[in-house]
Structure formats: C-alpha cells, structure tokens
PDB file of N, CA and C in Angstrom:
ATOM      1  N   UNK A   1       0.830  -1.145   0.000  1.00  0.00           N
ATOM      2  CA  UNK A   1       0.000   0.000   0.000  1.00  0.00           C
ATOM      3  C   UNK A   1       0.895   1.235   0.000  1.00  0.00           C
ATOM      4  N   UNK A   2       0.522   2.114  -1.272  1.00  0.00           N
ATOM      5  CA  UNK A   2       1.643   2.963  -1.024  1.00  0.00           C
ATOM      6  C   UNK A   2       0.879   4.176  -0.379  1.00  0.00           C
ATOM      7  N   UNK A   3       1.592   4.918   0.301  1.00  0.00           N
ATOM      8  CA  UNK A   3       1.349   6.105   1.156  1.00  0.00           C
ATOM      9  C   UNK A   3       1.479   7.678   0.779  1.00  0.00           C
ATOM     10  N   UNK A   4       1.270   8.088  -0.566  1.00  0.00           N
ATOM     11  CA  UNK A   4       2.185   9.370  -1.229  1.00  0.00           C
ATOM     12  C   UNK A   4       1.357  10.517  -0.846  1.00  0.00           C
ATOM     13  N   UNK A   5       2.121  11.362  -0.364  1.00  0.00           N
ATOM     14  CA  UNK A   5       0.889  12.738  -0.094  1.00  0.00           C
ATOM     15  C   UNK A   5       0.283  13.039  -1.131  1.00  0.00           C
ATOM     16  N   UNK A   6       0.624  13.318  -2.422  1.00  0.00           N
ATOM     17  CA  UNK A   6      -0.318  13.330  -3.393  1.00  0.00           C
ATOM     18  C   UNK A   6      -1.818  12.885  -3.603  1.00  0.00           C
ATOM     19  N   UNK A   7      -2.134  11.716  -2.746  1.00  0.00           N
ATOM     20  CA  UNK A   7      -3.372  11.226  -2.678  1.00  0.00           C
ATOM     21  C   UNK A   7      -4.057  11.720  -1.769  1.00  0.00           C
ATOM     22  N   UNK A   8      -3.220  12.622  -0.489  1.00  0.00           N
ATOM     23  CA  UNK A   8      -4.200  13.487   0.333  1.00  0.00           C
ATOM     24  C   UNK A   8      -4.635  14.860   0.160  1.00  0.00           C
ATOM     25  N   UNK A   9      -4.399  15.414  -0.911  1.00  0.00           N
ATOM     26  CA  UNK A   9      -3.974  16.631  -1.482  1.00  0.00           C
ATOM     27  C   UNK A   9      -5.576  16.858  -2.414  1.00  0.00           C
ATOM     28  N   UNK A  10      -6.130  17.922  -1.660  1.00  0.00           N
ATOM     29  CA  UNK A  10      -7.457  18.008  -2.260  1.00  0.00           C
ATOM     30  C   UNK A  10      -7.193  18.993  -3.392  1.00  0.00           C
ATOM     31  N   UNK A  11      -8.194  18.789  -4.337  1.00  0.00           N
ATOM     32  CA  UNK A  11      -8.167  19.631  -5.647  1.00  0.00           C
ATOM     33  C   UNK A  11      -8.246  21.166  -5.301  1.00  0.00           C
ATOM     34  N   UNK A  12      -8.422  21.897  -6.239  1.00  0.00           N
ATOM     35  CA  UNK A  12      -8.104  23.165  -5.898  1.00  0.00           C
ATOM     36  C   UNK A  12      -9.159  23.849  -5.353  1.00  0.00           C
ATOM     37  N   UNK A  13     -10.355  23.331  -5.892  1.00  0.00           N
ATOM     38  CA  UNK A  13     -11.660  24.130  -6.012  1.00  0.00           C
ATOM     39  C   UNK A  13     -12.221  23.248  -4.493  1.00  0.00           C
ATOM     40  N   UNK A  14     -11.584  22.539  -4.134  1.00  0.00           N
ATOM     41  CA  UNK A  14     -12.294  21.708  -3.044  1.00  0.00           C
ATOM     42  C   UNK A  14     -11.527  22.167  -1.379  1.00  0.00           C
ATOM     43  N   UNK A  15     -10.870  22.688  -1.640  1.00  0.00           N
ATOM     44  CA  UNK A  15      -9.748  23.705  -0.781  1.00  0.00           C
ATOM     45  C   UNK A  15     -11.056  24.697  -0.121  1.00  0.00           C
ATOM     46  N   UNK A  16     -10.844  24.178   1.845  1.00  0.00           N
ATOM     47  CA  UNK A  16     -11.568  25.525   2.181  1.00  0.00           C
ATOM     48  C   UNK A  16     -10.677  26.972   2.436  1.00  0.00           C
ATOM     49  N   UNK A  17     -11.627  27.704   2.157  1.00  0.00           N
ATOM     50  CA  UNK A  17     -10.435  28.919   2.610  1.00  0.00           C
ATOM     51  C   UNK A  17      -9.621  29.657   3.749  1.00  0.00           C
ATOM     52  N   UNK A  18      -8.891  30.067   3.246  1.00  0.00           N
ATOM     53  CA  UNK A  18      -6.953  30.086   4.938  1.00  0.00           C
ATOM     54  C   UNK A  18      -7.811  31.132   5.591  1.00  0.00           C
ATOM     55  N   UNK A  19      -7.489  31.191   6.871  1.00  0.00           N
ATOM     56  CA  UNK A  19      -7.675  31.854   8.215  1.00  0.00           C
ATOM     57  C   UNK A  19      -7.649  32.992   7.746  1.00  0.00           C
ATOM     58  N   UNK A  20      -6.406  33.590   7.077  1.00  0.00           N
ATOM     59  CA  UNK A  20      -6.644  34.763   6.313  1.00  0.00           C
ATOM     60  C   UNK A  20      -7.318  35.443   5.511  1.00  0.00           C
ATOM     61  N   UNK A  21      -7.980  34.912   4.693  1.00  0.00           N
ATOM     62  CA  UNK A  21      -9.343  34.678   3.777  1.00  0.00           C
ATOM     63  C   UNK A  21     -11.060  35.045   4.707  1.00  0.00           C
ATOM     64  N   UNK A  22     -10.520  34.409   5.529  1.00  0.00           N
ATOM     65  CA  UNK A  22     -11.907  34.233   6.115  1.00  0.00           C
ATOM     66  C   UNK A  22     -12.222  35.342   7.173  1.00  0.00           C
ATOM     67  N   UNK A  23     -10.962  35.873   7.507  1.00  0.00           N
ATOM     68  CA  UNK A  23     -10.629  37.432   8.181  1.00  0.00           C
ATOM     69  C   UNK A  23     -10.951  38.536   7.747  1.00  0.00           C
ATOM     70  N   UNK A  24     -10.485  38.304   6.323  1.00  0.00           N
ATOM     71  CA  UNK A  24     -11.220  39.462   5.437  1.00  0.00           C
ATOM     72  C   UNK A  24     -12.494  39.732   4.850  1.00  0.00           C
ATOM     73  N   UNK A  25     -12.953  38.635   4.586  1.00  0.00           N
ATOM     74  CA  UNK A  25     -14.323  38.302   4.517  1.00  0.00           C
ATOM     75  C   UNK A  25     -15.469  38.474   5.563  1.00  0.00           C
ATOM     76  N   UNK A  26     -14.538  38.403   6.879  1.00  0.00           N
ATOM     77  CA  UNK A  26     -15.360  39.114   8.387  1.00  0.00           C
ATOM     78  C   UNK A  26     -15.569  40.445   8.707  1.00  0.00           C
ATOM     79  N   UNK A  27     -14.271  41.028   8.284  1.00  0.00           N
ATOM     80  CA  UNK A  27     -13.666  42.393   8.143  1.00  0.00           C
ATOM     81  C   UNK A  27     -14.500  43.054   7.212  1.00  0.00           C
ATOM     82  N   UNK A  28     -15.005  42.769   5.984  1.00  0.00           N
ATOM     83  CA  UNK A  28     -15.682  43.409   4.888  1.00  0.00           C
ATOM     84  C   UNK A  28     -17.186  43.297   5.264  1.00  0.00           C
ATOM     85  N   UNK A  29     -17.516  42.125   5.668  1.00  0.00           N
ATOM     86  CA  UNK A  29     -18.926  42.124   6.419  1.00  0.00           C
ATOM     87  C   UNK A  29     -19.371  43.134   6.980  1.00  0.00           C
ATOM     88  N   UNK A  30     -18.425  43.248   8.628  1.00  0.00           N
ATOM     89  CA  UNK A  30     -18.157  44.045   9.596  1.00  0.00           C
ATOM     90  C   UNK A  30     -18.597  45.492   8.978  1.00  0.00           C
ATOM     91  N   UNK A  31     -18.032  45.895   7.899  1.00  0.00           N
ATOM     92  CA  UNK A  31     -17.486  47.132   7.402  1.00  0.00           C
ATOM     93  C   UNK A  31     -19.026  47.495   6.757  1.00  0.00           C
ATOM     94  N   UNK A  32     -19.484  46.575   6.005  1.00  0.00           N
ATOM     95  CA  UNK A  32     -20.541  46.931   5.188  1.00  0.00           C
ATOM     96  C   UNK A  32     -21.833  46.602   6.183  1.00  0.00           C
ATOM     97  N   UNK A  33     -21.790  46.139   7.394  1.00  0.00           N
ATOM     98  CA  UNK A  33     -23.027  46.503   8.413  1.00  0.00           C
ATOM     99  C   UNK A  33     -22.931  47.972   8.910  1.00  0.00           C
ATOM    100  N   UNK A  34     -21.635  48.228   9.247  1.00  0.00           N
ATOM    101  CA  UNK A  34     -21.811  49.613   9.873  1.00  0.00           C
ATOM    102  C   UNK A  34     -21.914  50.405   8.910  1.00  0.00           C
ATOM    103  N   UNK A  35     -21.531  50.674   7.576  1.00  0.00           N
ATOM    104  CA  UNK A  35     -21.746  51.699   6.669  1.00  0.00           C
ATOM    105  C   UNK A  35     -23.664  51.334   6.613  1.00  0.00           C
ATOM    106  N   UNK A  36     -24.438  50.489   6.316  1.00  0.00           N
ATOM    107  CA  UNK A  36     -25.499  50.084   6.334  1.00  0.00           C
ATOM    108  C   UNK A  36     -26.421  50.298   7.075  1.00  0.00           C
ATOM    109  N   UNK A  37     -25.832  50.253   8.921  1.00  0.00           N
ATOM    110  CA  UNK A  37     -26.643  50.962   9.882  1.00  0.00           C
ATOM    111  C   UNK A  37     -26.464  52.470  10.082  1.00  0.00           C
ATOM    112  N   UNK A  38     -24.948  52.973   9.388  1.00  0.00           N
ATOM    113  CA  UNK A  38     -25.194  54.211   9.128  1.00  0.00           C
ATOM    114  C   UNK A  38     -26.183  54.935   8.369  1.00  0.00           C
ATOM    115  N   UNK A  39     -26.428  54.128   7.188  1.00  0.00           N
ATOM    116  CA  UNK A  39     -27.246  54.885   6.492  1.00  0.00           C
ATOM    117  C   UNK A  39     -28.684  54.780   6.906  1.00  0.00           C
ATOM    118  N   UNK A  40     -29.071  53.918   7.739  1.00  0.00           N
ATOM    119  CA  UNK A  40     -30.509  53.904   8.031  1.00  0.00           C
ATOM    120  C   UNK A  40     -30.797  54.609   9.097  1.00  0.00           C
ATOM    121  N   UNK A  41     -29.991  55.282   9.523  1.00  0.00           N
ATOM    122  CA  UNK A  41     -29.869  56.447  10.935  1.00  0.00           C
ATOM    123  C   UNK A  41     -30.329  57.679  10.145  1.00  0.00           C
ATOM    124  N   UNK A  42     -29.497  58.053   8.969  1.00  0.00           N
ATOM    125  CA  UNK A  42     -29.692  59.219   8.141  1.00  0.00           C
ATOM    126  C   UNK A  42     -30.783  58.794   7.233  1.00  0.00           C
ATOM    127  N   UNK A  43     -31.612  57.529   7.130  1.00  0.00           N
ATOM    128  CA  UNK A  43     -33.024  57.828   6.491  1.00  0.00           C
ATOM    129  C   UNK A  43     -34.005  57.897   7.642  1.00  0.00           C
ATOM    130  N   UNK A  44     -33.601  57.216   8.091  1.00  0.00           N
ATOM    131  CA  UNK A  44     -34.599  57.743   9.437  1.00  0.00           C
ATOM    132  C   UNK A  44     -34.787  58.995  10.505  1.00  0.00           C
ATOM    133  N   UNK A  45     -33.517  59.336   9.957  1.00  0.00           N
ATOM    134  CA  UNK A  45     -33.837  61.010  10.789  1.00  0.00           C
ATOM    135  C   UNK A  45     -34.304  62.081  10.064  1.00  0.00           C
ATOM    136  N   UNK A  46     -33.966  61.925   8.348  1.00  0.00           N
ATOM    137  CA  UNK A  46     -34.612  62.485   7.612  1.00  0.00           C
ATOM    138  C   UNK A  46     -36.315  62.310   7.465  1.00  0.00           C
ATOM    139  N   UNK A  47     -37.066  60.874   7.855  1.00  0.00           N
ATOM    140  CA  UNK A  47     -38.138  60.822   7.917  1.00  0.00           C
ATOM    141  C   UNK A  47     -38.476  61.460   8.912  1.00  0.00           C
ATOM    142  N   UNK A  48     -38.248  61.658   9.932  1.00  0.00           N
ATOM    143  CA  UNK A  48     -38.389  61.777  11.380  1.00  0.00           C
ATOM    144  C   UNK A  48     -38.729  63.379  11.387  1.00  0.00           C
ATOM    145  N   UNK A  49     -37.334  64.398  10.648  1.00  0.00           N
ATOM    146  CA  UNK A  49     -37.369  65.271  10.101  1.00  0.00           C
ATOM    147  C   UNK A  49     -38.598  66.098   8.976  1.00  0.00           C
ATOM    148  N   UNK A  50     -39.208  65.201   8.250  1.00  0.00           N
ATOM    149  CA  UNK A  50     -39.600  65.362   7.006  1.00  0.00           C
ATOM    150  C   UNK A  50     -41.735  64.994   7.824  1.00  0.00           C
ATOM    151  N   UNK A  51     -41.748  64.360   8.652  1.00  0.00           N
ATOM    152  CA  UNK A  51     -42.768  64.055   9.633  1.00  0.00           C
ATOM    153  C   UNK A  51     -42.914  65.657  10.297  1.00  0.00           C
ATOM    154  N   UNK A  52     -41.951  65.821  10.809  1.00  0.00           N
ATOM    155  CA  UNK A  52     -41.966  66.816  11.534  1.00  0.00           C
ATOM    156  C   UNK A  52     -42.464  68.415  10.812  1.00  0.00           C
ATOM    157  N   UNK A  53     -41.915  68.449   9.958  1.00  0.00           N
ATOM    158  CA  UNK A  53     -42.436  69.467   9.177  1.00  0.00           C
ATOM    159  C   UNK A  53     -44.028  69.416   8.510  1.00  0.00           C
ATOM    160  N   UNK A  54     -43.912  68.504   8.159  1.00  0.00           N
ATOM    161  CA  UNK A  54     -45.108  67.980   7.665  1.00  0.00           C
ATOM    162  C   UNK A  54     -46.326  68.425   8.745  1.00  0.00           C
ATOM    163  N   UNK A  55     -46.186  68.364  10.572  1.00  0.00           N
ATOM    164  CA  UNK A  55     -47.263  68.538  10.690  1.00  0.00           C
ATOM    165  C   UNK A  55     -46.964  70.075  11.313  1.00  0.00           C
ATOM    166  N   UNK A  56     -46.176  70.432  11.469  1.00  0.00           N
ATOM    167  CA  UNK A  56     -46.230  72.425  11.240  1.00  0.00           C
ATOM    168  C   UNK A  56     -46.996  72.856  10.214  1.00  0.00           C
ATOM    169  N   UNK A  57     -46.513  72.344   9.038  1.00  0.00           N
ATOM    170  CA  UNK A  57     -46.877  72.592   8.168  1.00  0.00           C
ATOM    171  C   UNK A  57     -48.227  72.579   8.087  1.00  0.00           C
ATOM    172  N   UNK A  58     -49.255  71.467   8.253  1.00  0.00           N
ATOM    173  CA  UNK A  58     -50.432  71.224   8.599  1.00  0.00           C
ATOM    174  C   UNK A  58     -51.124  71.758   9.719  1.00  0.00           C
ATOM    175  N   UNK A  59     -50.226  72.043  10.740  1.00  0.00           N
ATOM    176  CA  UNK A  59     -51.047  73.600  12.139  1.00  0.00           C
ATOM    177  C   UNK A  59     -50.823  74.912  11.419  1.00  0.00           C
ATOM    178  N   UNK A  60     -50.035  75.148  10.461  1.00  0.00           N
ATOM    179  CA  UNK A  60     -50.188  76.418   9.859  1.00  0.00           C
ATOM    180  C   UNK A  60     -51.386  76.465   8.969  1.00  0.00           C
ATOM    181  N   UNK A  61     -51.532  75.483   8.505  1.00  0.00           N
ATOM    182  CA  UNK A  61     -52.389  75.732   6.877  1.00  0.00           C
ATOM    183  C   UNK A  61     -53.947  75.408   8.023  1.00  0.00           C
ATOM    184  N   UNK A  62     -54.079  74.710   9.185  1.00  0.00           N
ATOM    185  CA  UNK A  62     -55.460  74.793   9.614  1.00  0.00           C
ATOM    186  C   UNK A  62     -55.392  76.467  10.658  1.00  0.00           C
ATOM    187  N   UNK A  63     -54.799  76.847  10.803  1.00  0.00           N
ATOM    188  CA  UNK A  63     -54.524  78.256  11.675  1.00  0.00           C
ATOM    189  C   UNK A  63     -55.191  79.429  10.562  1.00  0.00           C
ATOM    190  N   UNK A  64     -54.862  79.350   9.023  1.00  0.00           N
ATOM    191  CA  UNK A  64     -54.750  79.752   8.160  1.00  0.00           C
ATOM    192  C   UNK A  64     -56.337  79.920   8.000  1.00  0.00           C
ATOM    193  N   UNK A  65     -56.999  78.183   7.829  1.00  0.00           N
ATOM    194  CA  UNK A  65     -58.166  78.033   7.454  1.00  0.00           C
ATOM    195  C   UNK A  65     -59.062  78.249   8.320  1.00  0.00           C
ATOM    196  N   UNK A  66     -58.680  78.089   9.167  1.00  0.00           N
ATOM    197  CA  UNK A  66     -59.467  78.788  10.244  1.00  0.00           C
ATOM    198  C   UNK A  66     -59.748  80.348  10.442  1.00  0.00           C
ATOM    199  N   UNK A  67     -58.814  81.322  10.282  1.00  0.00           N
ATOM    200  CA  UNK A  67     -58.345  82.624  10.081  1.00  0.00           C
ATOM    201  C   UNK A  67     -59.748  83.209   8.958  1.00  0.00           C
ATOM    202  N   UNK A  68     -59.318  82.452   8.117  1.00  0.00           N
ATOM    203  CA  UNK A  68     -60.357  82.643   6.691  1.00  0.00           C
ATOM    204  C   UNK A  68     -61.536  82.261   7.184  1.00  0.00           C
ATOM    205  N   UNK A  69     -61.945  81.416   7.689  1.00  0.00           N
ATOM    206  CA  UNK A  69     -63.627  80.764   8.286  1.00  0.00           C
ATOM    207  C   UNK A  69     -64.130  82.176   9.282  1.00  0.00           C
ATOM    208  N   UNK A  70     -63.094  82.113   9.894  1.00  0.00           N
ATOM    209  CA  UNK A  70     -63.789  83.392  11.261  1.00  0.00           C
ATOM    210  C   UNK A  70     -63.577  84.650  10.627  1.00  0.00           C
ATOM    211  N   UNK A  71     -63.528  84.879   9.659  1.00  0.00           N
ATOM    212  CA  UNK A  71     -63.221  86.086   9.185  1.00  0.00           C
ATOM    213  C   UNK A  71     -64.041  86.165   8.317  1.00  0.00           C
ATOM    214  N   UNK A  72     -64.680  85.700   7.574  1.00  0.00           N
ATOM    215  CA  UNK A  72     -65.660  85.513   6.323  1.00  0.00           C
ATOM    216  C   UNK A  72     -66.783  86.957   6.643  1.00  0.00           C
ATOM    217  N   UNK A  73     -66.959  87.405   5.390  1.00  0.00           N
ATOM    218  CA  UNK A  73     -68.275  88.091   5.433  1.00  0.00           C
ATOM    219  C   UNK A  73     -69.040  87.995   4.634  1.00  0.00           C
ATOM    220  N   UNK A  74     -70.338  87.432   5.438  1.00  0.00           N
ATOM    221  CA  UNK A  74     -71.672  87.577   4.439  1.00  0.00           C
ATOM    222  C   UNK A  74     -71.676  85.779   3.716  1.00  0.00           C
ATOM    223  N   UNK A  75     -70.400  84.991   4.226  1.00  0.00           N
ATOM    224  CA  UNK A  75     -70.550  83.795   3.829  1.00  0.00           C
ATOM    225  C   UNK A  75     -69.606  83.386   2.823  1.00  0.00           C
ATOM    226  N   UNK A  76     -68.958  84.478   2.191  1.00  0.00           N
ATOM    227  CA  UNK A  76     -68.040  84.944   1.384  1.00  0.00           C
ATOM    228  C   UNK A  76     -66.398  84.737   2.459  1.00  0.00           C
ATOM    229  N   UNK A  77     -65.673  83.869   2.148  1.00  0.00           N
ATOM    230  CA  UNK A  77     -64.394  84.269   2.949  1.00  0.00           C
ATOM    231  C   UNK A  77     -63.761  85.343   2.774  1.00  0.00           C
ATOM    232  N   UNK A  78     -62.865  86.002   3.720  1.00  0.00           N
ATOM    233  CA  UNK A  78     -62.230  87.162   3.358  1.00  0.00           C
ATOM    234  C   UNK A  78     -61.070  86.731   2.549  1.00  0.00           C
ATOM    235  N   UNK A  79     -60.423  87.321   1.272  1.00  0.00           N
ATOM    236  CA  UNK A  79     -59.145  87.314   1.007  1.00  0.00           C
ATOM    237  C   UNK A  79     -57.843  87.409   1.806  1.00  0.00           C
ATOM    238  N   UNK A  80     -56.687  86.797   1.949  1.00  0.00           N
ATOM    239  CA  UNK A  80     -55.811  87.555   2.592  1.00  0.00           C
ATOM    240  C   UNK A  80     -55.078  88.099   1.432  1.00  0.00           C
ATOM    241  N   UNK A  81     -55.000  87.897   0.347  1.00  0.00           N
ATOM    242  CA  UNK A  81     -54.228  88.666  -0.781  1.00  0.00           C
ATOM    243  C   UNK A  81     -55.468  88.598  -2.043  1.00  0.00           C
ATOM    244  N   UNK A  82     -55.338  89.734  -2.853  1.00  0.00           N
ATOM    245  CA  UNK A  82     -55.932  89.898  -3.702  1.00  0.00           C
ATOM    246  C   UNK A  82     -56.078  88.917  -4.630  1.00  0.00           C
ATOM    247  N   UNK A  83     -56.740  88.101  -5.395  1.00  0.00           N
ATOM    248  CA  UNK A  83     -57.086  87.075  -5.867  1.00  0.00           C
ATOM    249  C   UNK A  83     -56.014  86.561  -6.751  1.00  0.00           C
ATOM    250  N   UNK A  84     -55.522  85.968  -5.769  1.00  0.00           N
ATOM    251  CA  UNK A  84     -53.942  85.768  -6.124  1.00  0.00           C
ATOM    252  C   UNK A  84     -54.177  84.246  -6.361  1.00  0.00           C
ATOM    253  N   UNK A  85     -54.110  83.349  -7.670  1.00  0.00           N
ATOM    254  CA  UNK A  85     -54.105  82.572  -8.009  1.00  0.00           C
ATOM    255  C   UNK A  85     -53.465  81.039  -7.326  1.00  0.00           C
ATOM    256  N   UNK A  86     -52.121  81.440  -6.970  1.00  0.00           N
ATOM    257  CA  UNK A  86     -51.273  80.658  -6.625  1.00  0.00           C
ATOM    258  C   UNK A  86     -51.352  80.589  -4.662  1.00  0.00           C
ATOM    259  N   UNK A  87     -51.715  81.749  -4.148  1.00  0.00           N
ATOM    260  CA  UNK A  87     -51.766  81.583  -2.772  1.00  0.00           C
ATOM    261  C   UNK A  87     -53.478  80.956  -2.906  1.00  0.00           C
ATOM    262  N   UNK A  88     -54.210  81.136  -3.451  1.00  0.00           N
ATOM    263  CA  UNK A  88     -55.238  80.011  -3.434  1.00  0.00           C
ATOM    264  C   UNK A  88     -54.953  78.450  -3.509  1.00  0.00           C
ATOM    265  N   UNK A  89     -54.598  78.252  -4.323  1.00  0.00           N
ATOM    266  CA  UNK A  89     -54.176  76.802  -4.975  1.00  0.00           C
ATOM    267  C   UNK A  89     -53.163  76.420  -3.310  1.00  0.00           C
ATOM    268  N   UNK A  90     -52.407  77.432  -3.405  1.00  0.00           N
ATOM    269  CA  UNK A  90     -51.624  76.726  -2.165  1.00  0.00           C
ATOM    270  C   UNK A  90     -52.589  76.326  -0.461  1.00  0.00           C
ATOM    271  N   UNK A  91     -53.763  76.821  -0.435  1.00  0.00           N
ATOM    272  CA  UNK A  91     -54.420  76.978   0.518  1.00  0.00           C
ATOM    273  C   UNK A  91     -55.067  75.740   0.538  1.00  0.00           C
ATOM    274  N   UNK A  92     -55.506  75.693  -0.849  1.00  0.00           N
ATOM    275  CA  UNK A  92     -56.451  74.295  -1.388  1.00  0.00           C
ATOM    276  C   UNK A  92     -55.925  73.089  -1.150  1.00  0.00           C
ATOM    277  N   UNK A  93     -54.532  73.123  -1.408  1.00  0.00           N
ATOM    278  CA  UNK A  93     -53.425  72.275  -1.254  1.00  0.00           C
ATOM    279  C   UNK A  93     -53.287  72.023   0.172  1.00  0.00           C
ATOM    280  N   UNK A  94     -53.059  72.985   1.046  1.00  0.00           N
ATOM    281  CA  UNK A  94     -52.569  73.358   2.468  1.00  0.00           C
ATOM    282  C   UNK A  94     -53.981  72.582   3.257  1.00  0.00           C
ATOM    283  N   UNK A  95     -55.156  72.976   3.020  1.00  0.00           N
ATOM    284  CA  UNK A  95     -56.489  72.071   3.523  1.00  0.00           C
ATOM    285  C   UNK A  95     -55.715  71.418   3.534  1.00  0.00           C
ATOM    286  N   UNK A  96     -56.142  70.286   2.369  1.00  0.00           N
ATOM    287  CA  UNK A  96     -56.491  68.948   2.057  1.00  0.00           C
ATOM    288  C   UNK A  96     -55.012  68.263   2.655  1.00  0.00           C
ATOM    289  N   UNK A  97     -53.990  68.361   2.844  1.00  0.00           N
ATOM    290  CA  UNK A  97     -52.654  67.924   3.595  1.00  0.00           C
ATOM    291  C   UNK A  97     -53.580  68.030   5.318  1.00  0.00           C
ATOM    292  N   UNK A  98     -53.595  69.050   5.970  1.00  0.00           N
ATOM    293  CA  UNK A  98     -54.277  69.003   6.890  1.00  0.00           C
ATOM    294  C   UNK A  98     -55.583  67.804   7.541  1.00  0.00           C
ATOM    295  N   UNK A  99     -56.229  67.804   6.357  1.00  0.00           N
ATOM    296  CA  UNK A  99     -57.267  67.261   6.805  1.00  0.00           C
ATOM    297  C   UNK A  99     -57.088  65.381   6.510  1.00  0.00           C
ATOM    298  N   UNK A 100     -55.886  65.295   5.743  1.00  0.00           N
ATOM    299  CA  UNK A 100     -55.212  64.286   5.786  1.00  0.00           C
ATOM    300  C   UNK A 100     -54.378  63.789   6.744  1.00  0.00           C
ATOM    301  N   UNK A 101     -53.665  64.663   7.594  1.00  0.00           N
ATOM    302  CA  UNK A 101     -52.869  64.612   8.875  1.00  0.00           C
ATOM    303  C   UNK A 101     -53.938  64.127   9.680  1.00  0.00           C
ATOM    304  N   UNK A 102     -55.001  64.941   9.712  1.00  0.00           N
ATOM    305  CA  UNK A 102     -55.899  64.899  10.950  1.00  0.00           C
ATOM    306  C   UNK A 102     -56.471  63.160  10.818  1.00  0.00           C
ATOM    307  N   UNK A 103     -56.672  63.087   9.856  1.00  0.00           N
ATOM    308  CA  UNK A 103     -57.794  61.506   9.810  1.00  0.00           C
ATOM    309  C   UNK A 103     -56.396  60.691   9.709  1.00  0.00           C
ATOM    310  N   UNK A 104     -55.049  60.504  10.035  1.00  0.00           N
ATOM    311  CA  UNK A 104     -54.020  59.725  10.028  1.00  0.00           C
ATOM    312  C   UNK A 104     -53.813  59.776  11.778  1.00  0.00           C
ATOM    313  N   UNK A 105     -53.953  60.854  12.158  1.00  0.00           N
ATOM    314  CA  UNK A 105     -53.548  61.200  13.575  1.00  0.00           C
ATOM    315  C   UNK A 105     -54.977  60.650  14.213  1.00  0.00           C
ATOM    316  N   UNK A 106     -56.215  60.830  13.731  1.00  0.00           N
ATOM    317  CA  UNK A 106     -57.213  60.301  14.828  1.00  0.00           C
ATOM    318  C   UNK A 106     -57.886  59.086  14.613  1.00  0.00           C
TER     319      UNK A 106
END
C-alpha cells in the first residue's frame, strides 16, 4: 500500500479557505453593516425630520383656514391677498394635507 501525499492533497476548487481569507471576509462584512446601519440612521432622521415638518406645516395651513372661516363676510371668505391665483391653490393644497394629517392622527 503505497502512502504518497499526493493522494491526500485536495483539488483546488475543493480547498476551504486560509484563516486569512476568512478574516477578510469578516472584516468586509463588519465594514458593510456599519456603513449600512449608518445609512438607516440618516433615512430615518430624515423621515423623522420630514414628519416633523409635515405637521407644522399642517397647524399652519389649519390656523390659516381657520383665520379665513372666522373672518368671512356675508358667507363669502375674506381674502388675505388679492385674488392671487397661486396663494389660493396653495391653501387648497394646504387644507387637504391638513385634513389628511388629521384623519391619520385620529
């Protein structure tokens, strides 16, 4: 029976990989979780951020609509600017965000 190391000698592709290999491969893991939980810190504070405005934004535009309701004459709202196209549209806009906050919040 002959004994030659050659016969214990696994093929190439059947080779697991050196201590060293498998270090770096931990190391790059490692690396790409924390870049990964970094970035979900900065989408989430931007939501957090972007929430936040959102409902200022929505106590202004009902402060607004309200302003206009108690102010109305004759049933007619009052203007706050002369029939200004675009601060309408933005008001119309400004409601309906509001009244969307509100039925999310209650």
């Amino acid at each position: 029976m002959s004994d030659a190391t050659q016969e214990w000698r696994l093929p190439e592709a059947e080779k697991p990989p050196l201590i060293g290999e498998l270090v770096a491969r931990i190391d790059e893991a490692v690396a790409i979780a924390r870049a990964s939980e970094a970035a979900v810190m900065t989408v989430g504070a931007a939501a957090l951020d972007a929430a936040e405005q959102a409902r200022r934004a929505a106590e202004l535009a009902e402060r607004a609509s309200a302003s206009m309701s108690a102010g109305s004459d004759g049933g007619r709202p009052m203007r706050l600017v002369t029939d200004d196209d675009q601060l309408r549209d933005f008001a119309t806009r400004a409601d309906r965000v509001a009244e969307r906050l509100r039925a999310l919040a209650g």
